[in-house]
C-alpha atoms as a PDB file:
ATOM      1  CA  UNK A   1      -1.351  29.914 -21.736  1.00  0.00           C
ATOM      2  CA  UNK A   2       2.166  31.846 -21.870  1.00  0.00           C
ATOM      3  CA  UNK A   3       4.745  29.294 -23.119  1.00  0.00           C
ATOM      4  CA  UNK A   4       7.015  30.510 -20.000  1.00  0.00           C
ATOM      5  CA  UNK A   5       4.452  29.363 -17.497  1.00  0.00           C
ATOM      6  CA  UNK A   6       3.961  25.501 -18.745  1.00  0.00           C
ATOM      7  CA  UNK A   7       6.548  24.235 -16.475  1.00  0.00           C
ATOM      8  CA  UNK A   8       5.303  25.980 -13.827  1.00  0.00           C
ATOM      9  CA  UNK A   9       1.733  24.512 -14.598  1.00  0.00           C
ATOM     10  CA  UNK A  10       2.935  21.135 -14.946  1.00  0.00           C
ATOM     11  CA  UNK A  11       4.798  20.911 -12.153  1.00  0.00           C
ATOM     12  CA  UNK A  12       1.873  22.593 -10.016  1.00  0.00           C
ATOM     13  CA  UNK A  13      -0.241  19.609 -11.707  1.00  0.00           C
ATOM     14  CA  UNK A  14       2.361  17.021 -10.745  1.00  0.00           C
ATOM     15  CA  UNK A  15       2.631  18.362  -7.168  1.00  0.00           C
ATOM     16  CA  UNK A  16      -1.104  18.007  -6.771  1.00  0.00           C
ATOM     17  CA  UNK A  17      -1.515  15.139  -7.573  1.00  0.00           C
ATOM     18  CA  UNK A  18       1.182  12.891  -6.723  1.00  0.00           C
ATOM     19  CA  UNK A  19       0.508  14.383  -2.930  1.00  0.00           C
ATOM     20  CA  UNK A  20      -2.974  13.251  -3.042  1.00  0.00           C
ATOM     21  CA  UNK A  21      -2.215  10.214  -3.759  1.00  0.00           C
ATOM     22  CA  UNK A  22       0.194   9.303  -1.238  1.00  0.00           C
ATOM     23  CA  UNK A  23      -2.167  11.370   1.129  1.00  0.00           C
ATOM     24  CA  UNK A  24      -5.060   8.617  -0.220  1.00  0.00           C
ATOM     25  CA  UNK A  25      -2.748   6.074   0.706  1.00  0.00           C
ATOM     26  CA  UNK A  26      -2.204   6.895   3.972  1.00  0.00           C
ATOM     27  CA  UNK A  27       0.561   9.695   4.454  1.00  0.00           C
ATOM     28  CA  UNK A  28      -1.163  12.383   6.056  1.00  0.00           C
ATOM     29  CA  UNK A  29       0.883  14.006   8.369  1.00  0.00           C
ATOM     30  CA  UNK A  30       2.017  17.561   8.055  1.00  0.00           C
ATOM     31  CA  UNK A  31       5.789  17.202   7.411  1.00  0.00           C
ATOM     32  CA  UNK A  32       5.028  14.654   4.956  1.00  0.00           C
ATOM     33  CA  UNK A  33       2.710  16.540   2.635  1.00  0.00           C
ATOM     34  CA  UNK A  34       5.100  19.424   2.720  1.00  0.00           C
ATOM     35  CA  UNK A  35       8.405  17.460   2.045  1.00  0.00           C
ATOM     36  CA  UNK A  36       6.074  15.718  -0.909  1.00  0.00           C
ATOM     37  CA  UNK A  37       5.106  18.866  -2.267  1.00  0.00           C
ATOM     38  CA  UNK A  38       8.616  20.243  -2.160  1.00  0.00           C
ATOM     39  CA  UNK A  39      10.658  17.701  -3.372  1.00  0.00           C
ATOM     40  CA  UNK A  40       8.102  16.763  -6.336  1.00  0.00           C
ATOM     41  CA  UNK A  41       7.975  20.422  -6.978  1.00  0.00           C
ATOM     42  CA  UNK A  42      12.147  20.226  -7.163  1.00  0.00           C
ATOM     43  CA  UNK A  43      11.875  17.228  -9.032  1.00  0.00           C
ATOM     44  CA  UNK A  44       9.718  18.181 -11.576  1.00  0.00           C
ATOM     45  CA  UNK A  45      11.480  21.230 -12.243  1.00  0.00           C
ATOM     46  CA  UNK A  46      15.099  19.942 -12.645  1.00  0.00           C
ATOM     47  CA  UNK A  47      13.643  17.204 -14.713  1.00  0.00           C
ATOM     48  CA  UNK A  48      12.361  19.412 -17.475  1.00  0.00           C
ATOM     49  CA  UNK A  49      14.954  21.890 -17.529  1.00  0.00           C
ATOM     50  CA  UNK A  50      16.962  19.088 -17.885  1.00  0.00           C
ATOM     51  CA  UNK A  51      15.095  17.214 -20.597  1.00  0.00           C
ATOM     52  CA  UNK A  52      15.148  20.401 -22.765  1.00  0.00           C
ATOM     53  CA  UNK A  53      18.561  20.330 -23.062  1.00  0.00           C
ATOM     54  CA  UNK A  54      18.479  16.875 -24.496  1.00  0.00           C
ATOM     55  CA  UNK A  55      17.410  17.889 -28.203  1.00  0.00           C
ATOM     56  CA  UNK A  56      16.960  14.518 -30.257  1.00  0.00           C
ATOM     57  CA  UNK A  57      18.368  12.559 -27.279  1.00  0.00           C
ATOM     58  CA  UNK A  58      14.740  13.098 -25.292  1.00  0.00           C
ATOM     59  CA  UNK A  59      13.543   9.823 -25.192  1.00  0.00           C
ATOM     60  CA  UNK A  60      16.677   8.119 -24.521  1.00  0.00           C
ATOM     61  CA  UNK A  61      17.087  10.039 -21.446  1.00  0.00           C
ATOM     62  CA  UNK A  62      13.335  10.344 -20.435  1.00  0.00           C
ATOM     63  CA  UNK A  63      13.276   6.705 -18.597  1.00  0.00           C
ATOM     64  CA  UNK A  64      16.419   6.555 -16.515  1.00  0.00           C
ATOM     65  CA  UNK A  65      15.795   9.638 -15.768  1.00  0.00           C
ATOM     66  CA  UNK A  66      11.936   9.767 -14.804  1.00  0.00           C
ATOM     67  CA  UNK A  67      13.468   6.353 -12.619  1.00  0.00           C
ATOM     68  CA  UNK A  68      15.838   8.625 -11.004  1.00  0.00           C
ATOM     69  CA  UNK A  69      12.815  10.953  -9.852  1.00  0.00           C
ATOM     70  CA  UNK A  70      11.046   8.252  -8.540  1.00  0.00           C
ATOM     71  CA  UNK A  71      14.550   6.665  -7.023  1.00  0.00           C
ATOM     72  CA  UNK A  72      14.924  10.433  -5.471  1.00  0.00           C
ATOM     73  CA  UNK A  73      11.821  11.372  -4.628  1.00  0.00           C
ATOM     74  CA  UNK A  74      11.373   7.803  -2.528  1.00  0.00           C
ATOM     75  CA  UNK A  75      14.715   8.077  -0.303  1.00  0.00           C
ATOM     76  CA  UNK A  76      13.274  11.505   0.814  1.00  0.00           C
ATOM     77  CA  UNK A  77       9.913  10.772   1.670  1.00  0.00           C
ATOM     78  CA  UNK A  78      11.254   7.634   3.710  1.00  0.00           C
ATOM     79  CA  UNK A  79      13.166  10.536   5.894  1.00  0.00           C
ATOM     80  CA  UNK A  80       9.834  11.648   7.200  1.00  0.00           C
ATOM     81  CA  UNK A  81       7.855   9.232   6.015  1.00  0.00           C
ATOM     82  CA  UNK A  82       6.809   7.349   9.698  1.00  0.00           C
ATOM     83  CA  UNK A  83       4.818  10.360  11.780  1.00  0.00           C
ATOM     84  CA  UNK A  84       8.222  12.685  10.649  1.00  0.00           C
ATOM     85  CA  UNK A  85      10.636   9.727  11.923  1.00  0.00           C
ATOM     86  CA  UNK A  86      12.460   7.813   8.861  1.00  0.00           C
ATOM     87  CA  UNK A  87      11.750   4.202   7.867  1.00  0.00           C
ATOM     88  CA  UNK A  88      14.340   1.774   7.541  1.00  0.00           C
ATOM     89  CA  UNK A  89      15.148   1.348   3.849  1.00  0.00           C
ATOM     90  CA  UNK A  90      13.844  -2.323   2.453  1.00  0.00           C
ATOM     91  CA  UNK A  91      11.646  -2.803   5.427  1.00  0.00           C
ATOM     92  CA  UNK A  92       7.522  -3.242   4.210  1.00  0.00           C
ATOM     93  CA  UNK A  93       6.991   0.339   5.473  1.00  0.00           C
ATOM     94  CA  UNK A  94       9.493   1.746   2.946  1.00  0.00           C
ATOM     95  CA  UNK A  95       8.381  -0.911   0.223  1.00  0.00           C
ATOM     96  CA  UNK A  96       5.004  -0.069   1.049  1.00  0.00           C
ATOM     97  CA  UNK A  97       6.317   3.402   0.195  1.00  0.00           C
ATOM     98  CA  UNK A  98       8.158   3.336  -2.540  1.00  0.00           C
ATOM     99  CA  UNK A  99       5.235   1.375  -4.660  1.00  0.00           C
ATOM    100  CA  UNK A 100       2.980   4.042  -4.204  1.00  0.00           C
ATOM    101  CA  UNK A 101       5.948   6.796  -5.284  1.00  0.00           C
ATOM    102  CA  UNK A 102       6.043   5.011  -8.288  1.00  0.00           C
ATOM    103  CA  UNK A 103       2.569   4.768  -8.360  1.00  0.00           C
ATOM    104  CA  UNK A 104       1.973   8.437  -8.242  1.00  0.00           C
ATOM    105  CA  UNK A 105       5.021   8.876 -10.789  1.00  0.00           C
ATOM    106  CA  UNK A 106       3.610   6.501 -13.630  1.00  0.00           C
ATOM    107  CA  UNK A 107      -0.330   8.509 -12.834  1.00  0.00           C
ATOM    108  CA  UNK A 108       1.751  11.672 -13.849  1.00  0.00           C
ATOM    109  CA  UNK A 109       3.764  10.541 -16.441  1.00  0.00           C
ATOM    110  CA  UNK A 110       0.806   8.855 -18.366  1.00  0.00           C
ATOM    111  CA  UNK A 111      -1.323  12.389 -17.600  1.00  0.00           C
ATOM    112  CA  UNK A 112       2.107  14.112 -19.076  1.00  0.00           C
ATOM    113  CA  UNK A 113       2.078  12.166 -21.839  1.00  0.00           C
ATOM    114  CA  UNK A 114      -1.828  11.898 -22.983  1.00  0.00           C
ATOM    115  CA  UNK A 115      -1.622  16.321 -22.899  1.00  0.00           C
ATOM    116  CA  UNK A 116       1.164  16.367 -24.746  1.00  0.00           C
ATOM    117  CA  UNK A 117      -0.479  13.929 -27.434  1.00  0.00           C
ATOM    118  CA  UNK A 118      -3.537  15.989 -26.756  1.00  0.00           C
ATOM    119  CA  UNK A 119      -2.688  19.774 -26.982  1.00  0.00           C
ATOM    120  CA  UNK A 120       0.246  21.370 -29.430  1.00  0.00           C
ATOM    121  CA  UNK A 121       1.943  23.844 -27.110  1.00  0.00           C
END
């Protein structure tokens, strides 16, 4: 694979599967798989532009950062997250939601981390 498209790869990757798992756990609806698809596709991306700036400072930014993803990623989907109507933050929907962002986040993460272990780009 081109070194210029592995971003693009991994994100796709992380798109797919962090929206099937939400879908799994029961957000379905149309809005919702789109705004999950778009904002872990914007997610992804800023992340690992960002990260390769960090040179020898990767790790120490990986965490809080992968936390502000999931911190990100969790007030969005709560916009649209009730049939395209937003839940009230720290209510059990929005919990409810937020454990199964950072669900889908740590799948992803541990899946990003096992191919890059694996496979010497």
């Amino acid at each position: 694979m081109n070194a210029a498209m592995i971003p693009f790869a991994t994100a796709l990757i992380t798109v797919v599967i962090e929206t099937l798992i939400l879908a799994l756990a029961g957000y379905r609806t149309r809005i919702f798989i789109a705004a999950c698809a778009l904002i872990n596709l914007a997610t992804n991306l800023t992340l690992n532009a960002a990260l390769s700036f960090t040179g020898e400072s990767y790790f120490q930014f990986l965490l809080p950062a992968e936390l502000a993803v999931v911190l990100i990623e969790w007030a969005v989907l709560s916009l649209v997250a009730d049939h395209g109507h937003p839940v009230r933050l720290f209510s059990w929907p929005s919990l409810r939601l937020f454990l199964f962002v950072l669900l889908a986040n740590i799948v992803t993460f541990t899946i990003g981390v096992v191919l890059t272990l694996t496979y010497d780009y």
